[in-house]
N, C-alpha and C. Protein backbone atom coordinates (compact mmCIF):
# COMPACT_ATOMS: atom_id res chain seq x y z
N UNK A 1 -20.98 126.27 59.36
CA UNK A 1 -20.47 126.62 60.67
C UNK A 1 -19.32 127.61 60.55
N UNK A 2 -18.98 128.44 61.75
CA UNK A 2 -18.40 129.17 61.45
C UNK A 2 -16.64 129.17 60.88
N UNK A 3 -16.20 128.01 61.63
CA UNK A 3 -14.85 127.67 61.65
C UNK A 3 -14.62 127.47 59.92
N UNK A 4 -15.76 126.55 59.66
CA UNK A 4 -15.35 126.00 58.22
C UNK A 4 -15.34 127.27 57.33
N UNK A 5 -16.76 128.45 57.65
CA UNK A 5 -16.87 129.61 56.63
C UNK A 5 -15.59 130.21 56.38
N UNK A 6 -14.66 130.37 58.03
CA UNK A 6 -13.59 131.16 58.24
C UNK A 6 -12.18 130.72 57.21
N UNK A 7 -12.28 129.13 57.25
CA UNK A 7 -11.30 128.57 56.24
C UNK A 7 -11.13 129.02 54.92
N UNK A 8 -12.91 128.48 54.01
CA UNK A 8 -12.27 129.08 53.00
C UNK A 8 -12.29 130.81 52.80
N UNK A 9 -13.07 131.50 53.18
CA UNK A 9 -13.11 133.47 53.44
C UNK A 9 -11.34 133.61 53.32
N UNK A 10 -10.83 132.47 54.75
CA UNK A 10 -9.44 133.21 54.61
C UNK A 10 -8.20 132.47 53.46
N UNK A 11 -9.06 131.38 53.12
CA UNK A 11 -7.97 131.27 51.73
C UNK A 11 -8.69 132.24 50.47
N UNK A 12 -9.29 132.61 50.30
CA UNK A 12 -9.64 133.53 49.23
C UNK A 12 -9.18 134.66 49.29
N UNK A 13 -9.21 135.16 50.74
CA UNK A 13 -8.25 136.40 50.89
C UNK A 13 -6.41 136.06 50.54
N UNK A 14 -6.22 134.87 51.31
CA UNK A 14 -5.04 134.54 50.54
C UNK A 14 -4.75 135.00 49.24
N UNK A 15 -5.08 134.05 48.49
CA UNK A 15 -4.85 133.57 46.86
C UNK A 15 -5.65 135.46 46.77
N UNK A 16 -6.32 136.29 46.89
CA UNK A 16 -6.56 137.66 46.59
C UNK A 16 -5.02 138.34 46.81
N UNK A 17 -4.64 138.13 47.91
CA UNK A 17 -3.33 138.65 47.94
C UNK A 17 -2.44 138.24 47.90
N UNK A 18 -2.03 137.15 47.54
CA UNK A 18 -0.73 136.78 46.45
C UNK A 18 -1.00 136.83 44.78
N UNK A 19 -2.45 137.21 44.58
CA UNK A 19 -2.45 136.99 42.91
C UNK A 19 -2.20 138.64 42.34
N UNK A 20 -2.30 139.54 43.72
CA UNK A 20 -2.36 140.67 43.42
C UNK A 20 -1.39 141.32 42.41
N UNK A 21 -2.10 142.25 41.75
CA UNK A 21 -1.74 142.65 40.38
C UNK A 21 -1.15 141.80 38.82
N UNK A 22 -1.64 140.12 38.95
CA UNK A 22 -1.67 139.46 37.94
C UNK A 22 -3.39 139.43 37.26
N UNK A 23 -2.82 139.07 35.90
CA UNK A 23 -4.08 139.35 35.11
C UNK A 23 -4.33 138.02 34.19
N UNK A 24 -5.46 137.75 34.07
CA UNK A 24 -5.79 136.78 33.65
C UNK A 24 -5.18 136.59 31.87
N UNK A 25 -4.49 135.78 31.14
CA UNK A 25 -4.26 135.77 30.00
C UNK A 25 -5.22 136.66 29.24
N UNK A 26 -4.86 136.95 27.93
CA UNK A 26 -5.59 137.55 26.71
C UNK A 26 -6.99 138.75 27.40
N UNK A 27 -6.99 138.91 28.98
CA UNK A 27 -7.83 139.78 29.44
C UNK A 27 -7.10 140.90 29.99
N UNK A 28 -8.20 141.77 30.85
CA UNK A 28 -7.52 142.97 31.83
C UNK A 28 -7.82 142.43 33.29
N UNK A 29 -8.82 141.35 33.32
CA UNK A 29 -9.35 140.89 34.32
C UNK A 29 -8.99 140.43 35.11
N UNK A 30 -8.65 140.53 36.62
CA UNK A 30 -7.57 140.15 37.49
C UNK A 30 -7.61 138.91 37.81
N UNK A 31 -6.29 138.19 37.81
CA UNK A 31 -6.38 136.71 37.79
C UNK A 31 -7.19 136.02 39.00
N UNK A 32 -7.72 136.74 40.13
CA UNK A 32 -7.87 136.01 40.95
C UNK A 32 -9.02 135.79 41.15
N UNK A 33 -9.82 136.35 39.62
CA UNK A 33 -11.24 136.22 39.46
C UNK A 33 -11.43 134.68 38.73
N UNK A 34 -10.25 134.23 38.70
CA UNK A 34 -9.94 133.13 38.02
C UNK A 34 -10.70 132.01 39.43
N UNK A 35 -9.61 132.01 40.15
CA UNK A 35 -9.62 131.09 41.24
C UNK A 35 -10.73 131.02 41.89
N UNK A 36 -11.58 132.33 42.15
CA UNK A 36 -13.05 132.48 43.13
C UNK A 36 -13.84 131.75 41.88
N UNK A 37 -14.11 132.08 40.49
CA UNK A 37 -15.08 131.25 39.88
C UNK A 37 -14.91 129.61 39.94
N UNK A 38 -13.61 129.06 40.12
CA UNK A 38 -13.11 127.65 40.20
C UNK A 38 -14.17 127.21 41.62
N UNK A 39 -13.71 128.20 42.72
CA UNK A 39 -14.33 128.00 43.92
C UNK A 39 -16.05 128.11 43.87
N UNK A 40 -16.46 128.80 43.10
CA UNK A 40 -18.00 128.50 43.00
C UNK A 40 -18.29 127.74 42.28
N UNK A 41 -17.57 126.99 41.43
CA UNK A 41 -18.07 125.26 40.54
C UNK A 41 -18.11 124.61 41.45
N UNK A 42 -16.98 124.51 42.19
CA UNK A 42 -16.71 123.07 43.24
C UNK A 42 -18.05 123.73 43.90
N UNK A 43 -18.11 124.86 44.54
CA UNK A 43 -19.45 124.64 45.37
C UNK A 43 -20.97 124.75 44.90
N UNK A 44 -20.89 125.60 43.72
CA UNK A 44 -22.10 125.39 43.50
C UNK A 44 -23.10 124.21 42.27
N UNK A 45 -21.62 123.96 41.05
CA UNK A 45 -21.88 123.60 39.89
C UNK A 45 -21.96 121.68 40.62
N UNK A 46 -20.81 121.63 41.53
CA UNK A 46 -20.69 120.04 41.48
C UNK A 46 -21.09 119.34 42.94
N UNK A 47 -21.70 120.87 44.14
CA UNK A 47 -22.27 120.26 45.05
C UNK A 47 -21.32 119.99 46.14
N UNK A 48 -20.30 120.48 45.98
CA UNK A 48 -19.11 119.64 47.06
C UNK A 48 -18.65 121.23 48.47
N UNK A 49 -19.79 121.37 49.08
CA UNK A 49 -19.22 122.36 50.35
C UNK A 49 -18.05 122.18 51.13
N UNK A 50 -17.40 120.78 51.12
CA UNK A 50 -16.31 121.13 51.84
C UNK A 50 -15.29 122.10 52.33
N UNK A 51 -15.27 122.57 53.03
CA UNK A 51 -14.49 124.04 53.15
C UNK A 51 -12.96 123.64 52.99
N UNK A 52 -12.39 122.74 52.82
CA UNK A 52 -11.21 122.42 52.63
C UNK A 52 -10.50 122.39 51.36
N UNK A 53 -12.01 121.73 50.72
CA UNK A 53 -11.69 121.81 49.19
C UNK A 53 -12.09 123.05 48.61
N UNK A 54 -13.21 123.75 49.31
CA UNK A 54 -13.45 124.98 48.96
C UNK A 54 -11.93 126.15 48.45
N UNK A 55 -11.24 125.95 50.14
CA UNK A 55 -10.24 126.83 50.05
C UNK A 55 -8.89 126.02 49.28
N UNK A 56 -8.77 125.30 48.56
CA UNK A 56 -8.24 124.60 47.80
C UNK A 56 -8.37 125.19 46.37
N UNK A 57 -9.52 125.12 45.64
CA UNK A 57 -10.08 125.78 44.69
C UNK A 57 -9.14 127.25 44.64
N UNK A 58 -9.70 128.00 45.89
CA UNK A 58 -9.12 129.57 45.72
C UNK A 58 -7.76 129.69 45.70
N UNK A 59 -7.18 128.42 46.35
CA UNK A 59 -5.33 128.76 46.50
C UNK A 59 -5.32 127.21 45.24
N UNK A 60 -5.68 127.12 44.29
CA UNK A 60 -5.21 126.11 43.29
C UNK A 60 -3.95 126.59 42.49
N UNK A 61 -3.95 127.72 42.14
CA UNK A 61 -3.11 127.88 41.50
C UNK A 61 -1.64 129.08 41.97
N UNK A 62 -1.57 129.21 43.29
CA UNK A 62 -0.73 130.00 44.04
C UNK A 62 0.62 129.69 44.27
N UNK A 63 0.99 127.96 43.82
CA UNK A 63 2.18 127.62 44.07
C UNK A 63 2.94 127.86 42.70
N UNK A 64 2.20 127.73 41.21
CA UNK A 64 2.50 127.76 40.51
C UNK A 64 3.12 129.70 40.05
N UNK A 65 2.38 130.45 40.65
CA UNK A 65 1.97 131.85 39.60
C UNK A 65 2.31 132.59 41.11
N UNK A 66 2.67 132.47 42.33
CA UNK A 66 3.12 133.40 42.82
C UNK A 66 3.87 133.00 43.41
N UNK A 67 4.63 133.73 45.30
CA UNK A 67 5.76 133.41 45.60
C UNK A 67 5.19 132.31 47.18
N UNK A 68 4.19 132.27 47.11
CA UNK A 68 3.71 131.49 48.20
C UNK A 68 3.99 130.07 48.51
N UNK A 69 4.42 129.90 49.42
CA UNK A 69 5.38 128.42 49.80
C UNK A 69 4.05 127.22 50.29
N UNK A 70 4.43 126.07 49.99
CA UNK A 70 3.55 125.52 50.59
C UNK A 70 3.80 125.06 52.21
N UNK A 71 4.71 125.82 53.03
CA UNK A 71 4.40 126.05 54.25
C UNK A 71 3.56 126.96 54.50
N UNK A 72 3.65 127.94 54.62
CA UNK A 72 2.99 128.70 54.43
C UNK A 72 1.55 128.61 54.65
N UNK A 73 0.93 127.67 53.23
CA UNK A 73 -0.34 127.13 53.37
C UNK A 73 -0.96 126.25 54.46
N UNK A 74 0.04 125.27 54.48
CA UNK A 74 0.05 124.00 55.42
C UNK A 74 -0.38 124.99 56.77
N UNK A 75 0.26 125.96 57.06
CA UNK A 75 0.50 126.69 58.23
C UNK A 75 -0.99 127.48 58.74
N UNK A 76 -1.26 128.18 57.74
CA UNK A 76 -2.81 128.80 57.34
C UNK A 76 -4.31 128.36 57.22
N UNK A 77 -3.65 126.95 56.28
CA UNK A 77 -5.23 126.13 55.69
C UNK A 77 -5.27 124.47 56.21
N UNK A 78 -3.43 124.32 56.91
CA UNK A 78 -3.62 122.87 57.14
C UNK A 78 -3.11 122.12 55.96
N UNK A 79 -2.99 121.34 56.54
CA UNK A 79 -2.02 120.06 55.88
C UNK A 79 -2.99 119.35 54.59
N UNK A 80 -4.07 119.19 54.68
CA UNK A 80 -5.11 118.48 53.35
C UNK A 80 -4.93 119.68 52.45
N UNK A 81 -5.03 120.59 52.71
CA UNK A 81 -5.03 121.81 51.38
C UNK A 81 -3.97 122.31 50.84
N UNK A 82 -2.95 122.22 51.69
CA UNK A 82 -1.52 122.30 51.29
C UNK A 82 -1.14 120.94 50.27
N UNK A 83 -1.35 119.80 50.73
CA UNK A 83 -1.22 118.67 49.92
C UNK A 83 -2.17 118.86 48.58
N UNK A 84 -3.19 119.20 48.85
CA UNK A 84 -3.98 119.19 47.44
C UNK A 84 -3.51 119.92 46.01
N UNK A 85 -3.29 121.54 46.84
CA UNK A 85 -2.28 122.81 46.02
C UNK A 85 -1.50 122.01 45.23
N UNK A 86 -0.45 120.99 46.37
CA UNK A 86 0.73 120.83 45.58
C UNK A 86 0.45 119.86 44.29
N UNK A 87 -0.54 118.86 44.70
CA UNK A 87 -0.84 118.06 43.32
C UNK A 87 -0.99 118.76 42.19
N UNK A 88 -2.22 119.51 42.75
CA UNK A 88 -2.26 120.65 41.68
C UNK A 88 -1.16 121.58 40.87
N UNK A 89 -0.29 121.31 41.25
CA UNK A 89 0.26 122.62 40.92
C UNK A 89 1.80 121.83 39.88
N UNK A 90 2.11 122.13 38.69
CA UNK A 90 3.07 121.56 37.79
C UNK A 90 4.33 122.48 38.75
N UNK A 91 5.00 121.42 38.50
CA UNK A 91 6.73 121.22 38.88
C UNK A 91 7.58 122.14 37.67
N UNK A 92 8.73 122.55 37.80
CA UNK A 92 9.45 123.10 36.57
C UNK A 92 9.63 121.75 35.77
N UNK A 93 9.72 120.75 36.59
CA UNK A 93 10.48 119.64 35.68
C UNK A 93 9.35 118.76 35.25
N UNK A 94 8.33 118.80 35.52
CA UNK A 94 6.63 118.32 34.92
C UNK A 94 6.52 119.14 33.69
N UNK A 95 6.60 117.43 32.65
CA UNK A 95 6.48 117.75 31.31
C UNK A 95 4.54 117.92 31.44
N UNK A 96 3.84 117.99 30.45
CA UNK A 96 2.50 118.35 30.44
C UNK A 96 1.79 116.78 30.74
N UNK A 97 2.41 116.03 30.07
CA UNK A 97 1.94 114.21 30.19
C UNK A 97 2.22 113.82 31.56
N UNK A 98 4.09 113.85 31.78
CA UNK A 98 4.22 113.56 33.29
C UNK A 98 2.49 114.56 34.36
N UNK A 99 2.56 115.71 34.09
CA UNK A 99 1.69 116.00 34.86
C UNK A 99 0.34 115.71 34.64
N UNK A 100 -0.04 115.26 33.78
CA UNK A 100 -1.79 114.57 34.31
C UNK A 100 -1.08 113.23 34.75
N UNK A 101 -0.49 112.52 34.17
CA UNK A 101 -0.18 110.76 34.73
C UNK A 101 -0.25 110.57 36.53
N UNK A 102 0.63 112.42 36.93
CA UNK A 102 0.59 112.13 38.46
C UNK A 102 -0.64 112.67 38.62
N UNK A 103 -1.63 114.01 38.35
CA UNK A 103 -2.59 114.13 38.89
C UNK A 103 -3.56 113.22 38.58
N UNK A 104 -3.54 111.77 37.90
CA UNK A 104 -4.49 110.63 38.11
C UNK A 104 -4.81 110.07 39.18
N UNK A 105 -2.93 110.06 39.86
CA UNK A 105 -3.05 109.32 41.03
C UNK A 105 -3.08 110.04 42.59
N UNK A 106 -3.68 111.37 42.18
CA UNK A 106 -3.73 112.27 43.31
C UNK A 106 -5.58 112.18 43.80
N UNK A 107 -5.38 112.84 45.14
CA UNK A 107 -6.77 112.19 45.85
C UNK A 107 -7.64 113.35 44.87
N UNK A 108 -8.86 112.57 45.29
CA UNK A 108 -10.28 112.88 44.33
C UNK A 108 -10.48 114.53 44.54
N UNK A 109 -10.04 115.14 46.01
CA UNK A 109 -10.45 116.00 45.93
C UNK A 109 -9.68 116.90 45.13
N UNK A 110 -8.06 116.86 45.00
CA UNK A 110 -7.64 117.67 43.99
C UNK A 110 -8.10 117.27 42.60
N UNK A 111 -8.59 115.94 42.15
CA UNK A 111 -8.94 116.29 40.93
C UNK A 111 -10.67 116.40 40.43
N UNK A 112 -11.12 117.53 41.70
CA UNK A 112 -11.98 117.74 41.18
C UNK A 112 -12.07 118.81 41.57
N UNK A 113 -10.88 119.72 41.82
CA UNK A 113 -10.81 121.14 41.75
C UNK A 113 -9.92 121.12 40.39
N UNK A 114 -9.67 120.28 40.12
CA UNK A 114 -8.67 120.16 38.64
C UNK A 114 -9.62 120.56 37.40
N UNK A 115 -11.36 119.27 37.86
CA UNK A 115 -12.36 119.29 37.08
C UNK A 115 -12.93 120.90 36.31
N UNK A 116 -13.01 121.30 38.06
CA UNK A 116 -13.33 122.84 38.25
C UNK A 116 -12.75 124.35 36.82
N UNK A 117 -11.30 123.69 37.30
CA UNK A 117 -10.19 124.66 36.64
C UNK A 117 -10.09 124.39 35.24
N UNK A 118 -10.43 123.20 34.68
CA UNK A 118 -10.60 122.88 33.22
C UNK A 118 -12.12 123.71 32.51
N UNK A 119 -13.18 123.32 33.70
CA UNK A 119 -14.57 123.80 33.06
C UNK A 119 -14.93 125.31 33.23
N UNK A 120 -14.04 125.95 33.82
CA UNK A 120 -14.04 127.62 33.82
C UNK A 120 -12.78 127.74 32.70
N UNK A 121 -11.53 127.44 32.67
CA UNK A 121 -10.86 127.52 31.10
C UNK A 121 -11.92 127.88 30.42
N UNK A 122 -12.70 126.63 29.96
CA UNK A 122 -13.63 126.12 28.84
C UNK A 122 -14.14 128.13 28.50
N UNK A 123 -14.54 128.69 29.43
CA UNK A 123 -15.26 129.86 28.95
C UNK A 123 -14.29 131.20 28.69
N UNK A 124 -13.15 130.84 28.85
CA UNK A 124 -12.36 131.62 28.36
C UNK A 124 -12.17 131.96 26.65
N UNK A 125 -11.08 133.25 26.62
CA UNK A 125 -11.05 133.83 24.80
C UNK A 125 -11.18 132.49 24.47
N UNK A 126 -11.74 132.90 22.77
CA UNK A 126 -12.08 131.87 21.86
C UNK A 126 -10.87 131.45 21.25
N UNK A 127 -9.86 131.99 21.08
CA UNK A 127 -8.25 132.22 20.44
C UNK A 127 -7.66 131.01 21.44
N UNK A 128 -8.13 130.53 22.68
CA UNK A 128 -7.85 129.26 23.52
C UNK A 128 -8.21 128.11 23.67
N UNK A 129 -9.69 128.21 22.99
CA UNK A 129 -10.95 127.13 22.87
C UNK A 129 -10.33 125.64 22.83
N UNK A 130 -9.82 125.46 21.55
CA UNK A 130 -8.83 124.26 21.00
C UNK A 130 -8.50 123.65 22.28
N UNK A 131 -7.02 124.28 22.74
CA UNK A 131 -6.55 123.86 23.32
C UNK A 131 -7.27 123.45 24.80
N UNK A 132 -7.78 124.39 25.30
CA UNK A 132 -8.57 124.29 26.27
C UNK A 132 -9.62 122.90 26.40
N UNK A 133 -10.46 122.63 25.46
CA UNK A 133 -10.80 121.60 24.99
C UNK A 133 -10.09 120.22 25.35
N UNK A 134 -9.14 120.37 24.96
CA UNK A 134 -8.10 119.09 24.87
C UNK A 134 -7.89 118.75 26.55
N UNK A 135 -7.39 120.41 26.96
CA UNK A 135 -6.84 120.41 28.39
C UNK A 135 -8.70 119.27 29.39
N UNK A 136 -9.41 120.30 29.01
CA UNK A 136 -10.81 119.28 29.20
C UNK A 136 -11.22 118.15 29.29
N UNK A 137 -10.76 117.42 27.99
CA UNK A 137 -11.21 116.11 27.88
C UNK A 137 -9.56 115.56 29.06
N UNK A 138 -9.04 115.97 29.36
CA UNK A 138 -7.80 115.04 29.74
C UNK A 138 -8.37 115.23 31.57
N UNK A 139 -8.89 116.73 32.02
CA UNK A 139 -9.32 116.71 32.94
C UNK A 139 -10.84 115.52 33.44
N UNK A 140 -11.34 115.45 32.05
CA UNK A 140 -13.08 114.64 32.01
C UNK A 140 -12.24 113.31 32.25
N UNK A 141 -11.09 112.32 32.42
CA UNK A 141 -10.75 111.59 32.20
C UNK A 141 -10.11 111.20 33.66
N UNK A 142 -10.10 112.02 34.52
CA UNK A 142 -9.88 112.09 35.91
C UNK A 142 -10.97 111.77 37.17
N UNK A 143 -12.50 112.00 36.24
CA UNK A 143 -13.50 111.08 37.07
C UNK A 143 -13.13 109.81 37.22
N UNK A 144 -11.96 108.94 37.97
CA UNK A 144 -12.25 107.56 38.20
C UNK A 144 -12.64 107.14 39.60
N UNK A 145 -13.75 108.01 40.06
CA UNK A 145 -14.03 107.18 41.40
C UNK A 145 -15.55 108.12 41.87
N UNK A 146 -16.08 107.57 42.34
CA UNK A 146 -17.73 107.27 42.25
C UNK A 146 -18.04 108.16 43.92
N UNK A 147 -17.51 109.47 44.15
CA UNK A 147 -17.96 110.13 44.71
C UNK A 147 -18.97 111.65 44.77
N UNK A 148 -20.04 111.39 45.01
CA UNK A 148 -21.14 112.48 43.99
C UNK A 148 -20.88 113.26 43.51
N UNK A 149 -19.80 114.33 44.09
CA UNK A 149 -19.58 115.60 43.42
C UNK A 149 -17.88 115.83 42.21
N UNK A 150 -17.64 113.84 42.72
CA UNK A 150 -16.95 113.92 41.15
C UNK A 150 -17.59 113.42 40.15
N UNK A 151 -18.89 112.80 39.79
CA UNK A 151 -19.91 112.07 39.25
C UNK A 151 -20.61 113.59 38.71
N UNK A 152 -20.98 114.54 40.01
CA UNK A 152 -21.74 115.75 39.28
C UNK A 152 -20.72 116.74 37.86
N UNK A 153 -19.13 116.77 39.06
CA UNK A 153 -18.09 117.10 37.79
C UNK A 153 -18.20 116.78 36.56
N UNK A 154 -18.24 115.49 36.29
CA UNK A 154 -18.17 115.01 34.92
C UNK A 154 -19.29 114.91 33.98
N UNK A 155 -20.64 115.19 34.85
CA UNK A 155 -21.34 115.48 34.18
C UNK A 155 -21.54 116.61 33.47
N UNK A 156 -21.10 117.64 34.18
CA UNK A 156 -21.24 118.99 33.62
C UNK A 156 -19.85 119.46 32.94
N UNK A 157 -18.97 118.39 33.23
CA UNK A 157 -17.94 118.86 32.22
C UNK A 157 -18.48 118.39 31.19
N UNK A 158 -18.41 117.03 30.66
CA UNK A 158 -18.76 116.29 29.69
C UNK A 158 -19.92 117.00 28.57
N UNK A 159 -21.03 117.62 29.54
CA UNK A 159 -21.84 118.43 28.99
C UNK A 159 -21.29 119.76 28.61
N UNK A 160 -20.23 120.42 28.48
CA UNK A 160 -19.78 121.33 28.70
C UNK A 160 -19.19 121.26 27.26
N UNK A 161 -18.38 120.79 27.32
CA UNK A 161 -17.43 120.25 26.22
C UNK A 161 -18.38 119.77 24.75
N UNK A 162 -19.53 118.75 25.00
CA UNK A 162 -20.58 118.57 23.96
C UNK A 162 -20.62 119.56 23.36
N UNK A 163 -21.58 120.40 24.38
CA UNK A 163 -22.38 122.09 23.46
C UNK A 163 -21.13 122.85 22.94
N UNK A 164 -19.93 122.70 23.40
CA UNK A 164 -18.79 123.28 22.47
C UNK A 164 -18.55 122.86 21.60
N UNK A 165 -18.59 121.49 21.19
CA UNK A 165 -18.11 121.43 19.92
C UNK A 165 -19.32 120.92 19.21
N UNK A 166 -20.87 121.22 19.63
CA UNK A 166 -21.59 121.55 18.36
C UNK A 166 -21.78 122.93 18.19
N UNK A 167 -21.00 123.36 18.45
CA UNK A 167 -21.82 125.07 18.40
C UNK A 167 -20.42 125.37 17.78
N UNK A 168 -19.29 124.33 17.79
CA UNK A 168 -18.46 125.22 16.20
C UNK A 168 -18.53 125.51 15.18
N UNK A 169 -18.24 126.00 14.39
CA UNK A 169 -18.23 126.46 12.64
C UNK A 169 -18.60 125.25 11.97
């Protein structure tokens, strides 16, 4: 419907123009090619159309990497997507542990744009693999609740992560 298309269209234009002129690590590739592939897992890899979580996906990482407030969002995308961002998004004072411990206890839908953002890592430089990996299994560990398209998440993470580490050296 149209309202919902309009949600996420206009958070992608968002997160397009606040990521503007950042580049994805170890690439030339603009970071915000980052966030739209996150947004086509959640919708296409794990089944979940919600347009809320959709536009969640595209603004996942905007609180962290640009100057965008989460009023702002709240103001634009509404109060569920603004809340989700912020789970998503590490604190200055969020050690790496403190921050999965709280995104355990954050709602399903941020951690399965979390799922998302771990299993597009995964295909990033090989010089990241390792770590990425790790970041993976800690995200695969965030399926605790039995809603299909976090059930489809973990399947295709889980599978994801397998064929990586037989296909190492």
């Amino acid at each position: 419907d149209e309202p919902a298309a309009t949600l996420w269209q206009n958070a992608a234009a968002m997160a397009a123009e606040a990521h503007e002129g950042q580049s994805s690590p170890g690439s030339t590739m603009p970071y915000f090619a980052h966030p739209a592939r996150v947004a086509m897992l959640v919708a296409a890899e794990f089944g979940c159309t919600d347009p809320e979580i959709i536009a969640t996906a595209y603004l996942h990482d905007v609180f962290e990497k640009t100057s965008l407030t989460r009023e702002a969002v709240a103001l634009t995308m509404g109060a569920h997507v603004a809340e989700w961002v912020e789970w998503l998004s590490k604190t200055t004072k969020d050690e790496k542990e403190t921050y999965w411990q709280r995104l355990s206890k954050s709602p399903w839908q941020a951690r399965l744009v979390k799922m998302a953002d771990a299993l597009d890592h995964l295909n990033g430089p090989a010089e990241y693999r390792e770590a990425r990996l790790r970041t993976a299994r800690k995200a695969l560990a965030l399926a605790t609740s039995d809603e299909p398209a976090i059930c489809r998440a973990a399947k295709v993470l889980e599978a994801t992560i397998t064929a990586l580490l037989e296909a190492r050296p």
